[in-house]
C-alpha atoms as a PDB file:
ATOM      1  CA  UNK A   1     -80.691-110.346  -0.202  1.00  0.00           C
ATOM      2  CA  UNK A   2     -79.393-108.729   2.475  1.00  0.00           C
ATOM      3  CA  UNK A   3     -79.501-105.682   4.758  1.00  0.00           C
ATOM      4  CA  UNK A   4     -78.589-102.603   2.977  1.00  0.00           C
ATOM      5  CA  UNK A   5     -79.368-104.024  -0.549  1.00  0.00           C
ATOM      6  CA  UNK A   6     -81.350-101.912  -2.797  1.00  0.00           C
ATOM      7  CA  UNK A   7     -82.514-101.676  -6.341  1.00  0.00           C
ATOM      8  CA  UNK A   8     -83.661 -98.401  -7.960  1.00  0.00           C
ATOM      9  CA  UNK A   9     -84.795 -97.205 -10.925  1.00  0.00           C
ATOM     10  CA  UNK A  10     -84.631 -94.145 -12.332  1.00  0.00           C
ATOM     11  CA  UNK A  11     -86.878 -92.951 -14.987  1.00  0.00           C
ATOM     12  CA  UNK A  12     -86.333 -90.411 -17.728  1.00  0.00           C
ATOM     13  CA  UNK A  13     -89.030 -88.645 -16.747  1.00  0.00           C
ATOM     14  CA  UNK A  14     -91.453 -88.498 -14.110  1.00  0.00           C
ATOM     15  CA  UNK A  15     -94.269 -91.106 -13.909  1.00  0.00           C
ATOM     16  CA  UNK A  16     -97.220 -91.540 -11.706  1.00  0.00           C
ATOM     17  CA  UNK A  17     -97.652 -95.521 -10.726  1.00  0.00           C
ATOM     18  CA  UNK A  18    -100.491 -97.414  -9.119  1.00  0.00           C
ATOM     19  CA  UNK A  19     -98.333-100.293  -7.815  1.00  0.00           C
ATOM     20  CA  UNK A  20     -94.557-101.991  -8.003  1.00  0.00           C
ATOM     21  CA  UNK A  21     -93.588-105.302  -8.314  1.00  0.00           C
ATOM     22  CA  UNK A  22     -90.464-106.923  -7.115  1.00  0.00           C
ATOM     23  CA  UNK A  23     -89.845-110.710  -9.021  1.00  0.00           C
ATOM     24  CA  UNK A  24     -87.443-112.801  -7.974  1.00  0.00           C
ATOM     25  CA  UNK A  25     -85.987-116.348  -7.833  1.00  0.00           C
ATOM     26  CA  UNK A  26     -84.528-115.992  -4.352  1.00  0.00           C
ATOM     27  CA  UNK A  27     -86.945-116.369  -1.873  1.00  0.00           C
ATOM     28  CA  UNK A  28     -87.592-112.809   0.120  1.00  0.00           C
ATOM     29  CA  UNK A  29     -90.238-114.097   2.538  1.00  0.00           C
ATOM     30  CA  UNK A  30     -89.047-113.053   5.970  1.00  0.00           C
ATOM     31  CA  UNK A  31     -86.603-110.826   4.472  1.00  0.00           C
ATOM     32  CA  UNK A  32     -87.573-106.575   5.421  1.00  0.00           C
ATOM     33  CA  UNK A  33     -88.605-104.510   1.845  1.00  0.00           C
ATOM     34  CA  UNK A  34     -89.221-100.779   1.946  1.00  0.00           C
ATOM     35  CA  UNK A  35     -90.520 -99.477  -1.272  1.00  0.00           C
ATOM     36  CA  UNK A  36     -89.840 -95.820  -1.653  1.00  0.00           C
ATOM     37  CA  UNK A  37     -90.982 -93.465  -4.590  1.00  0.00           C
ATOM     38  CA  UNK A  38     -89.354 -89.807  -5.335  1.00  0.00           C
ATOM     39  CA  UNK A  39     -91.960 -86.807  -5.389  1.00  0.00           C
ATOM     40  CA  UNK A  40     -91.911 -83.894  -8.239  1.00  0.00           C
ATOM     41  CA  UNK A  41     -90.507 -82.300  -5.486  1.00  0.00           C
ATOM     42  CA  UNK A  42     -87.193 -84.378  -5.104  1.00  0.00           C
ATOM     43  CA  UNK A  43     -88.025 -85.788  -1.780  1.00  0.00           C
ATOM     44  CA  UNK A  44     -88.277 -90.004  -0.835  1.00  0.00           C
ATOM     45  CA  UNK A  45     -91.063 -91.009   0.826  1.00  0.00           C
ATOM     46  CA  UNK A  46     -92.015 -94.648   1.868  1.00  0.00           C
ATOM     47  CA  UNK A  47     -94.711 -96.461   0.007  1.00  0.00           C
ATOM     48  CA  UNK A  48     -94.745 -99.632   1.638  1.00  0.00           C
ATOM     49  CA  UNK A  49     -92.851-101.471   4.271  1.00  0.00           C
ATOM     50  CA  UNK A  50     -95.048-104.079   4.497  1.00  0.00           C
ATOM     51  CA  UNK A  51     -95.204-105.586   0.493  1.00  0.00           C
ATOM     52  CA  UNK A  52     -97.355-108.650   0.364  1.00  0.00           C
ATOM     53  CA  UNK A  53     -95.016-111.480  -1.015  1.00  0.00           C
ATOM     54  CA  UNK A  54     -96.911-114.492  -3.426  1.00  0.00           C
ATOM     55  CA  UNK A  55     -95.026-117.339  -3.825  1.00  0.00           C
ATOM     56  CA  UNK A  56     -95.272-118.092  -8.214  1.00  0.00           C
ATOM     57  CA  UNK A  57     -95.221-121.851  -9.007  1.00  0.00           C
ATOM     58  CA  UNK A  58     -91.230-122.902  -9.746  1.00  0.00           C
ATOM     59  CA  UNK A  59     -90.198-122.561 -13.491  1.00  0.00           C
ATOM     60  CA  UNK A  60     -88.461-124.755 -15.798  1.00  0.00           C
ATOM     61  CA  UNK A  61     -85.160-122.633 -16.476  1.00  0.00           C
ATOM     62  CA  UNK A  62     -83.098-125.559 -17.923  1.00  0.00           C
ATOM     63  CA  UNK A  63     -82.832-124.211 -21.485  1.00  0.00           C
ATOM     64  CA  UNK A  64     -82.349-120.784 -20.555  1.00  0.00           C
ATOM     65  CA  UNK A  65     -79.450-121.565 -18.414  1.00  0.00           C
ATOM     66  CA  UNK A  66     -77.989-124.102 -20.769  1.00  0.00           C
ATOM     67  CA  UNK A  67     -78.559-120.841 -23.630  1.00  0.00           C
ATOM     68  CA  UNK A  68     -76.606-118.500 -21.198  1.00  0.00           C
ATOM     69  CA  UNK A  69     -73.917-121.399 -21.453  1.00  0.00           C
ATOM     70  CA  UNK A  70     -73.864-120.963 -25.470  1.00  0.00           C
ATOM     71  CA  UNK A  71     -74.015-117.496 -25.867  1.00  0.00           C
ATOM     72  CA  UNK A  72     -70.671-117.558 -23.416  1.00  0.00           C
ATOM     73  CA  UNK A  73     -68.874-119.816 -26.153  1.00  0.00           C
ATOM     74  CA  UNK A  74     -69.398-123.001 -24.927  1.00  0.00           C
ATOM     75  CA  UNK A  75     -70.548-126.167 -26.980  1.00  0.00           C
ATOM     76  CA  UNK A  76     -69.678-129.009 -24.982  1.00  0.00           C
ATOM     77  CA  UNK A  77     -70.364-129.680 -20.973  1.00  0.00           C
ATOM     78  CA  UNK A  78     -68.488-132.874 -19.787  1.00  0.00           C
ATOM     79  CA  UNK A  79     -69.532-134.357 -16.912  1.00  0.00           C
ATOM     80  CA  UNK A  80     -68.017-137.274 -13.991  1.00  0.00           C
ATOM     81  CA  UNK A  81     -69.739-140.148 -13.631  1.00  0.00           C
ATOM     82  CA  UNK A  82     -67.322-141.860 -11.380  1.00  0.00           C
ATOM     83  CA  UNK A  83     -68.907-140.521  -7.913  1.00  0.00           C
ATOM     84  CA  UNK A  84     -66.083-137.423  -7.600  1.00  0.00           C
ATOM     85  CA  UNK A  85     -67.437-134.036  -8.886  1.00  0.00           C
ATOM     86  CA  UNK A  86     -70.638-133.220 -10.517  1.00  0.00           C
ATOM     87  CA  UNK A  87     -71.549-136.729 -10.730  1.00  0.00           C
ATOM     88  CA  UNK A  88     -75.116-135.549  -9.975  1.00  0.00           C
ATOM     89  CA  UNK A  89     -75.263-133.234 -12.618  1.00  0.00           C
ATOM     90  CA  UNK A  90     -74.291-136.175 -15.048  1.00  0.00           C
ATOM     91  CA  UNK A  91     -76.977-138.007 -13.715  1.00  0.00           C
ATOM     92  CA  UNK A  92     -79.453-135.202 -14.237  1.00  0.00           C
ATOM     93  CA  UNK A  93     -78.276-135.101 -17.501  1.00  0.00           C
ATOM     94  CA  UNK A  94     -78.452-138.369 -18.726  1.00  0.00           C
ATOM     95  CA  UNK A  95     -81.599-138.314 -17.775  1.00  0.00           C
ATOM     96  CA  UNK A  96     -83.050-136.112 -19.681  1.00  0.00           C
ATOM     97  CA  UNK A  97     -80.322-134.505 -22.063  1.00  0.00           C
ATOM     98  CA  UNK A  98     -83.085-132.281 -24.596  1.00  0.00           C
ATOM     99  CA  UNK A  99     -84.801-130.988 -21.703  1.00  0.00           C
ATOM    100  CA  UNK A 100     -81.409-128.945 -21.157  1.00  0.00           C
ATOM    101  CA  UNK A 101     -81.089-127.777 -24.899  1.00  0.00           C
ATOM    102  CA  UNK A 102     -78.045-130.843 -24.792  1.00  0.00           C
ATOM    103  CA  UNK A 103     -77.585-134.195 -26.674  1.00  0.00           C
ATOM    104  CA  UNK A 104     -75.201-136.743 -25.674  1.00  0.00           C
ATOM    105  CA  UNK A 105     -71.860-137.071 -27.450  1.00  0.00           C
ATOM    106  CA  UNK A 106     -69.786-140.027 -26.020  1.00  0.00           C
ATOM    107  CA  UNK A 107     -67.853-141.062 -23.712  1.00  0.00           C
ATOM    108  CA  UNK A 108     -64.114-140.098 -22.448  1.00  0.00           C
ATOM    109  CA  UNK A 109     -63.544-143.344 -20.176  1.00  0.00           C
ATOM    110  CA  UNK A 110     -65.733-141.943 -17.059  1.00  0.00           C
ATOM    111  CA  UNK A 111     -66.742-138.683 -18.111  1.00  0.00           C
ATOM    112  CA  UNK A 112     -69.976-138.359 -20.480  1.00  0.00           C
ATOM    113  CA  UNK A 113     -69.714-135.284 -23.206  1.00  0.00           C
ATOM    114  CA  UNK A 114     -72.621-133.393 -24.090  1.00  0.00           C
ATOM    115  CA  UNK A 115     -73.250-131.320 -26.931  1.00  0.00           C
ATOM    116  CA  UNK A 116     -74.926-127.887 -26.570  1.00  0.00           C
ATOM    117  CA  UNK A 117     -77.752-127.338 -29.339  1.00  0.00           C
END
């Protein structure tokens, strides 16, 4: 985030709400948020410039990501293992291919294949 950012939503008609809540995967402690709701009468008006931000416990977004890859056409992610690239990513893999939605499927003299599921 950064200054001058915003994020609104517009309703299709008007509704009266006891609270917001902003989630997100980038940290915004330390970062300034406004919230500001529209009145009947068309007018802004700040509801909080001071939100209280809770840090939720990480999540396990392997499979979703390696999904995203599918649905984009992709069945195969090959990988370095020869120190030069994403040779950390192979090594995450290889690790623990069906925690990412992948299976292995050979070899190509350095670089290890995987199969999407």
């Amino acid at each position: 985030m950064r200054a001058g950012m915003y994020l609104e939503i517009d309703f299709d008609h008007p509704q009266r709400l006891t609270s917001a809540v902003l989630l997100s995967h980038t940290p915004v402690f330390h970062v300034g948020l406004e919230f500001f709701g529209q009145g009947s009468d068309g007018r802004w008006r700040l509801l909080s410039d001071k939100p209280t931000a809770t840090a939720l416990p990480p999540q396990d977004l392997r499979l979703e990501a390696t999904q995203a890859l599918r649905r984009a056409g992709f069945r195969y992610v090959m990988v370095a293992t020869d120190g030069s690239g994403y040779t950390e990513l192979a090594r995450i893999l290889a690790r623990d291919p069906a925690g990412w939605g992948m299976e292995p499927a050979g070899y190509a003299g350095k670089e290890l294949l995987f199969h999407i599921r």
